[in-house]
C-alpha atoms as a PDB file:
ATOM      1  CA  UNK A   1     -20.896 -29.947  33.819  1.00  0.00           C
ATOM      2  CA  UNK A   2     -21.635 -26.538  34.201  1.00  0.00           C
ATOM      3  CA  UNK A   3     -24.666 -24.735  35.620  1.00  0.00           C
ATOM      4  CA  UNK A   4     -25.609 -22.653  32.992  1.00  0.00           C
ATOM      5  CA  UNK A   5     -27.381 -19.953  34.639  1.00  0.00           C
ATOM      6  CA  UNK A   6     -28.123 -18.138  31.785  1.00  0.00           C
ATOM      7  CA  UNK A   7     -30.827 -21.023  30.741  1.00  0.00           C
ATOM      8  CA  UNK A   8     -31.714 -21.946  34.363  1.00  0.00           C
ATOM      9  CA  UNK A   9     -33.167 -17.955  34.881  1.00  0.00           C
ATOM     10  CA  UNK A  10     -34.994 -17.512  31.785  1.00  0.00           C
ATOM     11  CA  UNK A  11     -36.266 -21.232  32.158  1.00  0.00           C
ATOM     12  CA  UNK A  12     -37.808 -20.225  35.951  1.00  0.00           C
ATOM     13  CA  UNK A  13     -39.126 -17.295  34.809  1.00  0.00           C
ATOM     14  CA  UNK A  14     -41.005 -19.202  31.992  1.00  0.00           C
ATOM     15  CA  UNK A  15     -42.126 -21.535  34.557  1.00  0.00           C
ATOM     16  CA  UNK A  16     -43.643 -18.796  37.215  1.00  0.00           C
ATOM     17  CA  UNK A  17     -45.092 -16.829  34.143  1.00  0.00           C
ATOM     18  CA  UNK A  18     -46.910 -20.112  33.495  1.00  0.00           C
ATOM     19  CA  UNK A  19     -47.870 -20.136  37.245  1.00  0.00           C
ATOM     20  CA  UNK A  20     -49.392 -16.755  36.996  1.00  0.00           C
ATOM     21  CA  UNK A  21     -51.132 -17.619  34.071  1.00  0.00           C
ATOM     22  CA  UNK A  22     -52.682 -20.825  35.671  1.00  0.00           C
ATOM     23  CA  UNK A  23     -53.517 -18.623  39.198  1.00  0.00           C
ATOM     24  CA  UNK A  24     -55.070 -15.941  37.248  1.00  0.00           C
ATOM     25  CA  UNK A  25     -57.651 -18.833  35.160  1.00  0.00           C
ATOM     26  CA  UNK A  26     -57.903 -19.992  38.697  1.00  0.00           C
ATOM     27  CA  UNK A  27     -58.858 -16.746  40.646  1.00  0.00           C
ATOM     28  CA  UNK A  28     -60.999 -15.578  37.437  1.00  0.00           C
ATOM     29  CA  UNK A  29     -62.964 -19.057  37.586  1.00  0.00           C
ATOM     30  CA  UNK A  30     -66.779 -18.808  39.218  1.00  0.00           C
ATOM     31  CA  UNK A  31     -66.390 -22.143  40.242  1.00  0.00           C
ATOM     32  CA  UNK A  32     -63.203 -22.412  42.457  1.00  0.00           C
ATOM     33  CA  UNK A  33     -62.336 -20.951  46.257  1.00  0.00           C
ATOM     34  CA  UNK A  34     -59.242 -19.072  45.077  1.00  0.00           C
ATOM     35  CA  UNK A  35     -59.765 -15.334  45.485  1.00  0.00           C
ATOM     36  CA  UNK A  36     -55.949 -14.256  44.801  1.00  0.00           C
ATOM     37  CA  UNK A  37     -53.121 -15.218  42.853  1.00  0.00           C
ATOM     38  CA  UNK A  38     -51.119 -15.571  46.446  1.00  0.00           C
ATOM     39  CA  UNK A  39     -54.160 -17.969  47.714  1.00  0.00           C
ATOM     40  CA  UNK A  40     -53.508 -20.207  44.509  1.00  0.00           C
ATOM     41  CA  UNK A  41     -49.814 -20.541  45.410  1.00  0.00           C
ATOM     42  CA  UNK A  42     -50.135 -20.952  49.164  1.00  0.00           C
ATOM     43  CA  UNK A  43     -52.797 -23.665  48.664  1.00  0.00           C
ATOM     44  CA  UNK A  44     -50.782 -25.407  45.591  1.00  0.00           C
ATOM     45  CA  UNK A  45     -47.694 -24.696  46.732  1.00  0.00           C
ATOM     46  CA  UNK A  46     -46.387 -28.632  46.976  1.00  0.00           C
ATOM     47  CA  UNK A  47     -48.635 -29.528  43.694  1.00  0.00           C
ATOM     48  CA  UNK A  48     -46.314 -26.458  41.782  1.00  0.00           C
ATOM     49  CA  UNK A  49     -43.385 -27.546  43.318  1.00  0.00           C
ATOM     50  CA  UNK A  50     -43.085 -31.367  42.352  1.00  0.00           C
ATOM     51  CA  UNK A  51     -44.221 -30.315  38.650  1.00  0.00           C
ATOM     52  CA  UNK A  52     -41.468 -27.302  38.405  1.00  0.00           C
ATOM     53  CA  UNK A  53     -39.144 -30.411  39.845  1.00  0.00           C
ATOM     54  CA  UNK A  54     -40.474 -32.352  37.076  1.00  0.00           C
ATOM     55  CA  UNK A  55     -40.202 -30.167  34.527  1.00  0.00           C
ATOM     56  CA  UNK A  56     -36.546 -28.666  35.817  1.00  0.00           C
ATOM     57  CA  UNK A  57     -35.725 -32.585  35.458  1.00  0.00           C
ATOM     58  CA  UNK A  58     -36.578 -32.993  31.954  1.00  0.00           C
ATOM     59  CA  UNK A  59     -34.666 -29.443  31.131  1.00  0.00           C
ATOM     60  CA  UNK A  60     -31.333 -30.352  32.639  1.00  0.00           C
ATOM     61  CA  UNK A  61     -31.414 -33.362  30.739  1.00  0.00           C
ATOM     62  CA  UNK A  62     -32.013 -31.437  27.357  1.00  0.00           C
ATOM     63  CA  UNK A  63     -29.470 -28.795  28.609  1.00  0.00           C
ATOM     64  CA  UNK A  64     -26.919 -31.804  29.287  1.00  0.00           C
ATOM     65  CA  UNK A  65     -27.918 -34.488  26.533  1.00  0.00           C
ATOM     66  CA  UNK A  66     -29.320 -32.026  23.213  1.00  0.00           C
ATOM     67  CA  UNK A  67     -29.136 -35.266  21.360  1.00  0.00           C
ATOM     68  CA  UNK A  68     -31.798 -36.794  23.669  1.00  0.00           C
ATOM     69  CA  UNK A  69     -34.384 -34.689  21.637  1.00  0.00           C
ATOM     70  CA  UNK A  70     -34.196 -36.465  18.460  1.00  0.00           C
ATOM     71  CA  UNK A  71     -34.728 -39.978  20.925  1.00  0.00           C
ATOM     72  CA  UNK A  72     -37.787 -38.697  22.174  1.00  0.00           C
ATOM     73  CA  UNK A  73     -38.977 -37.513  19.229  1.00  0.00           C
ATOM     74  CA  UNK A  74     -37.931 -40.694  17.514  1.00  0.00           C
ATOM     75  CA  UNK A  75     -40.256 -42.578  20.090  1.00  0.00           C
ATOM     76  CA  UNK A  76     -42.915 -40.117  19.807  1.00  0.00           C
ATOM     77  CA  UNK A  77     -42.718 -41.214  15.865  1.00  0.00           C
ATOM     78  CA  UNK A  78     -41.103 -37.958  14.357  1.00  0.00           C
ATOM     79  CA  UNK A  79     -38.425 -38.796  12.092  1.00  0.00           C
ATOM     80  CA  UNK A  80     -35.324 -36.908  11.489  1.00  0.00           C
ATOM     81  CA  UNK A  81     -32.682 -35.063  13.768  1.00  0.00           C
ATOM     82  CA  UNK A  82     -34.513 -32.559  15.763  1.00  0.00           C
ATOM     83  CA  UNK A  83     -31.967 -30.097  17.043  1.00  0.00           C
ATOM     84  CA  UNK A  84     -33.256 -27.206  19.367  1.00  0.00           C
ATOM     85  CA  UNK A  85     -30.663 -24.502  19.745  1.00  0.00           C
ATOM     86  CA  UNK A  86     -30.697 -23.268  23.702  1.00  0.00           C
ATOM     87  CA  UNK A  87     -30.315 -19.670  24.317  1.00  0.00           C
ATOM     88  CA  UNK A  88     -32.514 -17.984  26.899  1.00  0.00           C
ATOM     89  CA  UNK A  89     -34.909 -17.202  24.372  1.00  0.00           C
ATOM     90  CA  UNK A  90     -35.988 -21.130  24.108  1.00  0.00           C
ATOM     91  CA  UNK A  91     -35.278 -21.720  27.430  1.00  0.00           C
ATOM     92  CA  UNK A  92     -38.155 -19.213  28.777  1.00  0.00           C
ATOM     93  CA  UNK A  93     -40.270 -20.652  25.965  1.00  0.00           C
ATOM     94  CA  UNK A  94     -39.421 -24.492  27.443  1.00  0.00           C
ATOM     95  CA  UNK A  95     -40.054 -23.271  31.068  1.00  0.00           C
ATOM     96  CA  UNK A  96     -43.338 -21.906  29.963  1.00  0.00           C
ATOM     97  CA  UNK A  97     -44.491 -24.419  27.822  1.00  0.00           C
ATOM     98  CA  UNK A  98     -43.012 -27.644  30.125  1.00  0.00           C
ATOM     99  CA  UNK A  99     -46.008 -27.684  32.584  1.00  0.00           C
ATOM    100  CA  UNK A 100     -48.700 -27.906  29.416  1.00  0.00           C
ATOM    101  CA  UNK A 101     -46.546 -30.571  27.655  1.00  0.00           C
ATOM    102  CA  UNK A 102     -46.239 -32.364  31.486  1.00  0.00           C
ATOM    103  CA  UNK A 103     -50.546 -32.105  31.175  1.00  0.00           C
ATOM    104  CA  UNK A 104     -50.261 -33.477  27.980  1.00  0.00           C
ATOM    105  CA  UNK A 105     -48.002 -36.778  29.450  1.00  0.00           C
ATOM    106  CA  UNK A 106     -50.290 -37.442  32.210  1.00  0.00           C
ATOM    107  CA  UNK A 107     -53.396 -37.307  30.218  1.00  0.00           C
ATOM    108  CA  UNK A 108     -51.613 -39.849  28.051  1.00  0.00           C
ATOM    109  CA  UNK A 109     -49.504 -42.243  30.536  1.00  0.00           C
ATOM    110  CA  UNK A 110     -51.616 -43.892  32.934  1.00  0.00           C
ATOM    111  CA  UNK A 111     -48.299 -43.901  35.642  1.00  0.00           C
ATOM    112  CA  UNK A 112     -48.369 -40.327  35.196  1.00  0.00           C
ATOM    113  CA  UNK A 113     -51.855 -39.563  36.500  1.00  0.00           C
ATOM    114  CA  UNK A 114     -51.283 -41.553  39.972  1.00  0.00           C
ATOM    115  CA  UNK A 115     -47.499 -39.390  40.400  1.00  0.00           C
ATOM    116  CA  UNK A 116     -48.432 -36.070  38.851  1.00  0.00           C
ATOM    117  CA  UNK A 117     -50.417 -33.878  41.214  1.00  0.00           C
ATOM    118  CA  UNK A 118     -52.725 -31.502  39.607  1.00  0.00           C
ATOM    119  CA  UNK A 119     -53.633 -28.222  41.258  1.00  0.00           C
ATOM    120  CA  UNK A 120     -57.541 -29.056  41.147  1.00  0.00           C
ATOM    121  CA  UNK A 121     -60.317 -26.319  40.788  1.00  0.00           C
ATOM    122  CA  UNK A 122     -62.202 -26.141  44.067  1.00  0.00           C
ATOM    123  CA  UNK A 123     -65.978 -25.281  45.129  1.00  0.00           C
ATOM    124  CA  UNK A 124     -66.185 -22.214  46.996  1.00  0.00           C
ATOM    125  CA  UNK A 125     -66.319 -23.271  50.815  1.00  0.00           C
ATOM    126  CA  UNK A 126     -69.619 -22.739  52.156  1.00  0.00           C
ATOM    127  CA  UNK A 127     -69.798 -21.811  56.074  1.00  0.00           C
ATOM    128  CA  UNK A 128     -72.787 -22.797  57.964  1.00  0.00           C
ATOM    129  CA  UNK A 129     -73.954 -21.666  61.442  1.00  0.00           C
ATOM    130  CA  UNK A 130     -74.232 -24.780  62.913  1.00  0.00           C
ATOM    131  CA  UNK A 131     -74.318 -24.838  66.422  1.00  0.00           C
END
């Protein structure tokens, strides 16, 4: 099988454009901790990391089974072949679009929400002067 790097690049840069996008909602919150777009990744780091795994997962499978579309989308309770053309054009848009649609699973399948991690919003620490 072979790597396909011309999906795999456009795919991770979806993916850490979708990052950015989540850090900056983050950062630009009033109620979270996160003052930068670099504290957001080195405090989610491992949370960003199993759900790019997760995502990258689902994406080789499409890359290696393209027929395994129109299953899913047969289970989901679309009807008809659903063919999705992969060029690095869809594959940025997939990258981009996997972590929402992996939001949308775990919101849906109980399993999911135990497994997933979710980079949480956080209260700004509060220091006190206690001696």
């Amino acid at each position: 099988m072979p790597i396909h790097i011309e999906l795999w690049l456009p795919f991770a840069a979806g993916q850490a454009i979708h990052v950015l996008k989540r850090a900056g909602m983050m950062v630009r919150s009033p109620h979270n901790g996160v003052q930068t777009r670099r504290a957001f990744v080195q405090l989610y780091w491992d949370a960003l990391a199993v759900r790019a795994a997760l995502c990258a997962a689902v994406f080789w499978m499409v890359v290696d089974q393209p027929e395994l579309l129109s299953s899913v989308a047969g289970v989901l309770g679309f009807s008809g072949r659903l063919e999705l053309r992969l060029n690095a054009g869809t594959a940025l848009i997939f990258g981009y679009f996997a972590d929402s649609i992996l939001d949308w699973a775990v919101s849906r399948i109980p399993i999911f929400q135990k497994e997933v991690p979710q980079p949480q919003r956080s209260e700004p620490q509060q220091t006190s002067n206690v001696d």
